[in-house]
Protein backbone atom coordinates (compact mmCIF):
# COMPACT_ATOMS: atom_id res chain seq x y z
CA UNK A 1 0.00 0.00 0.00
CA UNK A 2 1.24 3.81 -0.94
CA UNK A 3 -0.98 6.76 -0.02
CA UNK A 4 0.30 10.45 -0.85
CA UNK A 5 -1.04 12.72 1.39
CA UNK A 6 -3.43 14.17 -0.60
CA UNK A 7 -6.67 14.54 1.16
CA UNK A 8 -9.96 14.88 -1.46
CA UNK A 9 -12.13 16.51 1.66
CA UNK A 10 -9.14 19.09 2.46
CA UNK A 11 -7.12 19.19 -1.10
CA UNK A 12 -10.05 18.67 -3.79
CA UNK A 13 -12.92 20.73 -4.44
CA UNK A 14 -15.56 20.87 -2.50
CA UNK A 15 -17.77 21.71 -5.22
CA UNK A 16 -19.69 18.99 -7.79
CA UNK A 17 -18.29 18.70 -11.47
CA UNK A 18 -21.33 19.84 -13.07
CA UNK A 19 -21.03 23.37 -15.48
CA UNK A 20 -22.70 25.03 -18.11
CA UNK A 21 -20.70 25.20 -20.85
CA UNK A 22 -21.10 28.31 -23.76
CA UNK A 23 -20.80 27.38 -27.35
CA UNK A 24 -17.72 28.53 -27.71
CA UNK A 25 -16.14 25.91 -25.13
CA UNK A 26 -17.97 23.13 -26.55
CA UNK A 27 -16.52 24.16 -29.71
CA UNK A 28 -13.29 24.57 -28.51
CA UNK A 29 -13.63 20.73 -26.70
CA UNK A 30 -14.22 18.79 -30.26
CA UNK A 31 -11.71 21.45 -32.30
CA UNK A 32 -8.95 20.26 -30.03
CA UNK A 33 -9.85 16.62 -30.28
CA UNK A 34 -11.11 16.74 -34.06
CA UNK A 35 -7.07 17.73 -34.36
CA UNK A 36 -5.76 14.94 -32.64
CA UNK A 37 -7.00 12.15 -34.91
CA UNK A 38 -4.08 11.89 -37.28
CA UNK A 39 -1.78 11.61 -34.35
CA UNK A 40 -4.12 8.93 -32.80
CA UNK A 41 -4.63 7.28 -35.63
CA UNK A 42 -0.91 6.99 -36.94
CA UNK A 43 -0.26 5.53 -33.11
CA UNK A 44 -3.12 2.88 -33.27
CA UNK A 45 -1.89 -0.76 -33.73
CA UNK A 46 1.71 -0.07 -33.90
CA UNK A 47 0.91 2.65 -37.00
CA UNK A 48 -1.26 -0.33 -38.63
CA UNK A 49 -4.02 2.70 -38.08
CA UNK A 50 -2.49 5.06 -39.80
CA UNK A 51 -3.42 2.46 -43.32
CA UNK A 52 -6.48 2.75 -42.45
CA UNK A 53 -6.90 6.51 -41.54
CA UNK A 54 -9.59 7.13 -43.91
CA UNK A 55 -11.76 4.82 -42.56
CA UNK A 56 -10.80 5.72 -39.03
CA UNK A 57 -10.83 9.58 -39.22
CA UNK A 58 -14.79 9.70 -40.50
CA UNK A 59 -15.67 7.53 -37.95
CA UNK A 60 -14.19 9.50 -35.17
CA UNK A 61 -15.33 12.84 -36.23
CA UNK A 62 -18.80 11.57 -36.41
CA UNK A 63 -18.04 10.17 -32.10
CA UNK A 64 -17.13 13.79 -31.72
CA UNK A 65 -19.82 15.67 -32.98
CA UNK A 66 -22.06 14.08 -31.22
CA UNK A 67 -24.03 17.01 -29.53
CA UNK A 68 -22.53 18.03 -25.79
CA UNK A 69 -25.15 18.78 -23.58
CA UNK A 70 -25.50 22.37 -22.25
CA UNK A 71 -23.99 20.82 -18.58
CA UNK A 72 -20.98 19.38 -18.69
CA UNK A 73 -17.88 18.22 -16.78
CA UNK A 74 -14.52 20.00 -16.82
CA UNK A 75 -12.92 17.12 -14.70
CA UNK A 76 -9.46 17.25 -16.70
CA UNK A 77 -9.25 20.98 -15.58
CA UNK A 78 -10.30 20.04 -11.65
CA UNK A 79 -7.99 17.46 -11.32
CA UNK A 80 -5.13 19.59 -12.70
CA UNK A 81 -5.66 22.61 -10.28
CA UNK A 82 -6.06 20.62 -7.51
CA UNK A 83 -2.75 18.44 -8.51
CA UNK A 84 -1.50 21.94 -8.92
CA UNK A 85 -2.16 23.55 -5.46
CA UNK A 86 -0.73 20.71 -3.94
CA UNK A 87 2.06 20.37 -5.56
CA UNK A 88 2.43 24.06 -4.30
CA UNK A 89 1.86 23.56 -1.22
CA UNK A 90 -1.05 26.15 -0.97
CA UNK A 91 -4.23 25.27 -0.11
CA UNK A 92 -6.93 25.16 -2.73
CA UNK A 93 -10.11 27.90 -3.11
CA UNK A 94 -11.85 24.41 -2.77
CA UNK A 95 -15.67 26.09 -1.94
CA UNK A 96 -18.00 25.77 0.74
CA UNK A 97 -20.03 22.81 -0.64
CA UNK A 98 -21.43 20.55 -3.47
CA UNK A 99 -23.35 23.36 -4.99
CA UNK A 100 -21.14 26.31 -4.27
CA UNK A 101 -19.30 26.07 -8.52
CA UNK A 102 -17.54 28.91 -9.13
CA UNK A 103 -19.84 31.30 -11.29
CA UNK A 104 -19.17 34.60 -14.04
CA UNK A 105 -21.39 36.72 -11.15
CA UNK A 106 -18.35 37.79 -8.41
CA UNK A 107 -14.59 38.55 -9.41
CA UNK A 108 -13.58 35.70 -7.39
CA UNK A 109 -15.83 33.18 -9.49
CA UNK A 110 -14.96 34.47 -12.50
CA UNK A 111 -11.50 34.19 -12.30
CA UNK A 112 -11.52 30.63 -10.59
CA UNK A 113 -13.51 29.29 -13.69
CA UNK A 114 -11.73 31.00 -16.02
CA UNK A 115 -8.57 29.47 -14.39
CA UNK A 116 -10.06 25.93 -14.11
CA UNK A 117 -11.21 26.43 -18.16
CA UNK A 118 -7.52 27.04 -19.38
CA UNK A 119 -6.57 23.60 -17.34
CA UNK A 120 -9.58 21.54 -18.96
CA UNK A 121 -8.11 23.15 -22.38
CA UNK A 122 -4.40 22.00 -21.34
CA UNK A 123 -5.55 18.07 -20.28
CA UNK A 124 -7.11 17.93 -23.79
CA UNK A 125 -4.68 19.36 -25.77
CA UNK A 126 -2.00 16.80 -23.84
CA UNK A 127 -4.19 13.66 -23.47
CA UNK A 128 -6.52 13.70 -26.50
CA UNK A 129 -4.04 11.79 -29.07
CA UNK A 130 -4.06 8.91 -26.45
CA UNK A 131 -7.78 8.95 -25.52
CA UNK A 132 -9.02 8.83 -28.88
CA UNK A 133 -6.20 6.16 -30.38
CA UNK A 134 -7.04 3.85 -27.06
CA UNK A 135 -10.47 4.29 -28.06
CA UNK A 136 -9.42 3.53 -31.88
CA UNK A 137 -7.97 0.01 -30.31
CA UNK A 138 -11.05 -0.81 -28.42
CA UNK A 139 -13.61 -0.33 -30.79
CA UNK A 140 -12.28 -0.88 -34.24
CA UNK A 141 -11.71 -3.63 -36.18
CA UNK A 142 -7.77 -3.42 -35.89
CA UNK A 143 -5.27 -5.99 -35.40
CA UNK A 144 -4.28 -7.06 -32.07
CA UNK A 145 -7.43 -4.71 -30.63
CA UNK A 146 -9.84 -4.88 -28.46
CA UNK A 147 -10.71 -5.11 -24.59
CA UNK A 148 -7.46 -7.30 -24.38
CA UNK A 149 -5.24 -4.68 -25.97
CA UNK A 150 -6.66 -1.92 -23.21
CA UNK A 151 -6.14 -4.64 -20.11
CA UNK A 152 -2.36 -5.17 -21.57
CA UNK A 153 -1.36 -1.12 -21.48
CA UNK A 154 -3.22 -0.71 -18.56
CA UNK A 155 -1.07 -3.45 -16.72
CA UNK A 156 1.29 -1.15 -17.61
CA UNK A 157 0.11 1.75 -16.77
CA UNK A 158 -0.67 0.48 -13.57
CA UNK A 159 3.04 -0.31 -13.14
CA UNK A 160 3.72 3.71 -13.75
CA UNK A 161 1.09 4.57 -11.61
CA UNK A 162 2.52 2.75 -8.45
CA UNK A 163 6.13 4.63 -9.30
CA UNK A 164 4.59 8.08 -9.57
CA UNK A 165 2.25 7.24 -6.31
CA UNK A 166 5.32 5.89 -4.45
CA UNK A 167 7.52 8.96 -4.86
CA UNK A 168 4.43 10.97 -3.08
CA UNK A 169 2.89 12.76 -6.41
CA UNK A 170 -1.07 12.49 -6.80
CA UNK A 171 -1.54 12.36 -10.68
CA UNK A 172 -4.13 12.46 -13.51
CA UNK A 173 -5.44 9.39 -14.68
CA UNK A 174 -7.73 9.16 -17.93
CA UNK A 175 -10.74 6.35 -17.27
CA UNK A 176 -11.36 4.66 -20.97
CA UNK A 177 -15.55 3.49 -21.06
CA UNK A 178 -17.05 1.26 -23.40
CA UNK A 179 -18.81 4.04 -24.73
CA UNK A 180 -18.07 5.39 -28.35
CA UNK A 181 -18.39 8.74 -27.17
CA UNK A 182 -15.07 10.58 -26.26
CA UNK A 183 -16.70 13.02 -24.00
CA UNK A 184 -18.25 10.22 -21.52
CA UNK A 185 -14.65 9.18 -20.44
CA UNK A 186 -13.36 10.85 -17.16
CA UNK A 187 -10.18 12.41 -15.50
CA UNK A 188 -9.38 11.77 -11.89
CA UNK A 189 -6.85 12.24 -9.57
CA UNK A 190 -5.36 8.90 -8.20
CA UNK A 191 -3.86 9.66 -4.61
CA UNK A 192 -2.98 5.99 -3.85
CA UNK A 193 -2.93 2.30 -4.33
CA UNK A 194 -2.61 -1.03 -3.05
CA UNK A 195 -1.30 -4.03 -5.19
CA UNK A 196 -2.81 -7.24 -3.83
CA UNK A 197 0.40 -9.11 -5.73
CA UNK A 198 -2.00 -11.40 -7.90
CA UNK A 199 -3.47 -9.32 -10.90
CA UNK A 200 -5.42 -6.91 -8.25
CA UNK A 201 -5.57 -3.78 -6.48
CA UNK A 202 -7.42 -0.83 -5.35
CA UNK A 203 -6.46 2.66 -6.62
CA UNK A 204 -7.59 5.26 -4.36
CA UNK A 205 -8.65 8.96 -5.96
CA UNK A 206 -10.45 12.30 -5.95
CA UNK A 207 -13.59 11.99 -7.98
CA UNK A 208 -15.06 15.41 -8.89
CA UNK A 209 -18.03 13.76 -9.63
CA UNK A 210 -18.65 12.95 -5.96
CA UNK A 211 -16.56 15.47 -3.71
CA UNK A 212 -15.77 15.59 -0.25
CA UNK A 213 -14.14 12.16 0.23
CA UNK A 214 -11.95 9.49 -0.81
CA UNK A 215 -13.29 7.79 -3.98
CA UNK A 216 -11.70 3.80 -4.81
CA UNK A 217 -11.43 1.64 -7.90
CA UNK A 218 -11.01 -1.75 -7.82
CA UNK A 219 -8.73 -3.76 -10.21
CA UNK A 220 -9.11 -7.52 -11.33
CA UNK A 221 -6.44 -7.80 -13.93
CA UNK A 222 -6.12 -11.48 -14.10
CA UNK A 223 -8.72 -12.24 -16.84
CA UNK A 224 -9.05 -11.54 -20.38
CA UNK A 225 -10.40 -7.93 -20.19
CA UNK A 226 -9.95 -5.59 -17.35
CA UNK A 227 -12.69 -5.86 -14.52
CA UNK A 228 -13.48 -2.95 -12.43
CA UNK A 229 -15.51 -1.97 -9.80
CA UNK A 230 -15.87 1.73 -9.52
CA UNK A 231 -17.19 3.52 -5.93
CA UNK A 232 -18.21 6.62 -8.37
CA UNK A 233 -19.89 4.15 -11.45
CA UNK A 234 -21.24 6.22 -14.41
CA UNK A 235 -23.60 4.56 -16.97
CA UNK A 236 -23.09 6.38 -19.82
CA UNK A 237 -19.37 6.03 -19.62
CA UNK A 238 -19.75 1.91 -19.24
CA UNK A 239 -17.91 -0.41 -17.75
CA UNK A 240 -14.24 0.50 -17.06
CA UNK A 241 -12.38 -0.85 -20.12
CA UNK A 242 -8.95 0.77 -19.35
CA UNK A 243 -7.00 4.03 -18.10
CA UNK A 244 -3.70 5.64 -18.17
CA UNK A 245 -1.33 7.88 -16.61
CA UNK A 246 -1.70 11.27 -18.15
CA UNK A 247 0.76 13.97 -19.46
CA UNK A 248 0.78 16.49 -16.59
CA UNK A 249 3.07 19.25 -15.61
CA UNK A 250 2.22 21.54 -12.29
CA UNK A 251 1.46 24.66 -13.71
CA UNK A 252 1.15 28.20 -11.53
CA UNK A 253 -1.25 28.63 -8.98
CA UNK A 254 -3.22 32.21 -9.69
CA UNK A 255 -3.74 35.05 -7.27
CA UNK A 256 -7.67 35.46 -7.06
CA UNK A 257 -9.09 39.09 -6.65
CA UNK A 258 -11.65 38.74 -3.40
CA UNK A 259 -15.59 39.24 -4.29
């Protein structure tokens, strides 16, 4: 067992992932990962994708403009500026409770969203090649693909995870669904593990999705696919088919003007 000190009820929001998004930033959301399908599809199945890239591309452009909703999650950007803060060492404008998200009505608000927009922007622009080309290797009809391709890397990733987690550094993970849509996979923050020593474990995370306390998924690696079972489940996501460690620098922590 490893556990960073990282404390979701003192060091993640208090606050609910939930936002309204304008058209602009749903725009912005399927620009930047409408321009990362060449690079995911020349990394699919070795580059055996990138042969097949006008097949692939068409299909993946139709998963992403598939209509957001109006609410929407920016968990990539939450689980950055919370890595951030701590990382810092300064503790995080976190709220007062579930309902208390940052709004465009008070200086303060404004400037928190604003901040916690420009991190969702930076997880996509860093993670989207991977997302979509793991996605590219679970659903289509590739060599080599499918649920047992996503259990393999994950093994692996699992094996980075425990590293990063051991030398006391909560990081981003990026939850791969069985769903076809891109934008019903999820970023947490993993803040610990155990490794049972046969093909399971428990990682231990911040869940935006359900603040205020420590959030667990639980690992059987030993079969053919990967089985999970998730404390924060979501049904339009699916079952947990995969996840990796994501690209992730701390970036600065902003001074924010009082209301």
């Amino acid at each position: 067992m490893s556990r960073t000190d990282f404390k979701p009820e003192v060091n993640g929001f208090a606050f609910v992932n939930s936002w309204k998004l304008d058209a602009f930033e749903k725009k912005q959301m399927q620009q930047i990962l409408s321009g990362s399908i060449n690079e995911a599809s020349q990394s699919a199945a070795g580059g055996f994708g990138a042969m097949l890239s006008g097949r692939i591309g068409p299909q993946i452009e139709r998963w992403i403009d598939a209509a957001l909703p109006d609410y929407y999650g920016m968990c990539g950007g939450m689980a950055f500026v919370a890595a951030d803060y701590y990382a810092a060492n300064q503790p995080l404008p976190r709220g007062n409770d579930y309902h208390d998200i940052p709004l465009n009505d008070t200086p303060r608000g404004r400037a928190l969203r604003a901040h916690l927009w420009t991190r969702q922007v930076q997880s996509l622009q860093l993670n989207a090649a991977q997302l979509l080309a793991w996605m590219i290797m679970l659903h289509m009809p590739l060599p080599f693909a499918g649920p047992g391709w996503l259990l393999q890397r994950t093994r692996e990733e699992w094996e980075q995870l425990k590293i990063t987690l051991d030398q006391g550094h909560p990081w981003p993970l990026c939850l791969i669904g069985s769903s076809i849509s891109p934008f019903n996979n999820h970023q947490v923050l993993a803040t610990g593990y155990e490794d049972h020593g046969d093909g399971t474990g428990i990682i231990y995370l911040y869940d935006m999705n359900d603040p205020g306390k420590e959030q667990t998924i639980r690992l059987d690696m030993r079969g053919a696919a990967l089985a999970a079972e998730e404390s924060v489940p979501n049904a339009e996501r699916g079952s947990l088919r995969g996840f990796f460690c994501e690209q992730y620098q701390p970036g600065d922590v902003p001074d924010l003007p009082e209301d």
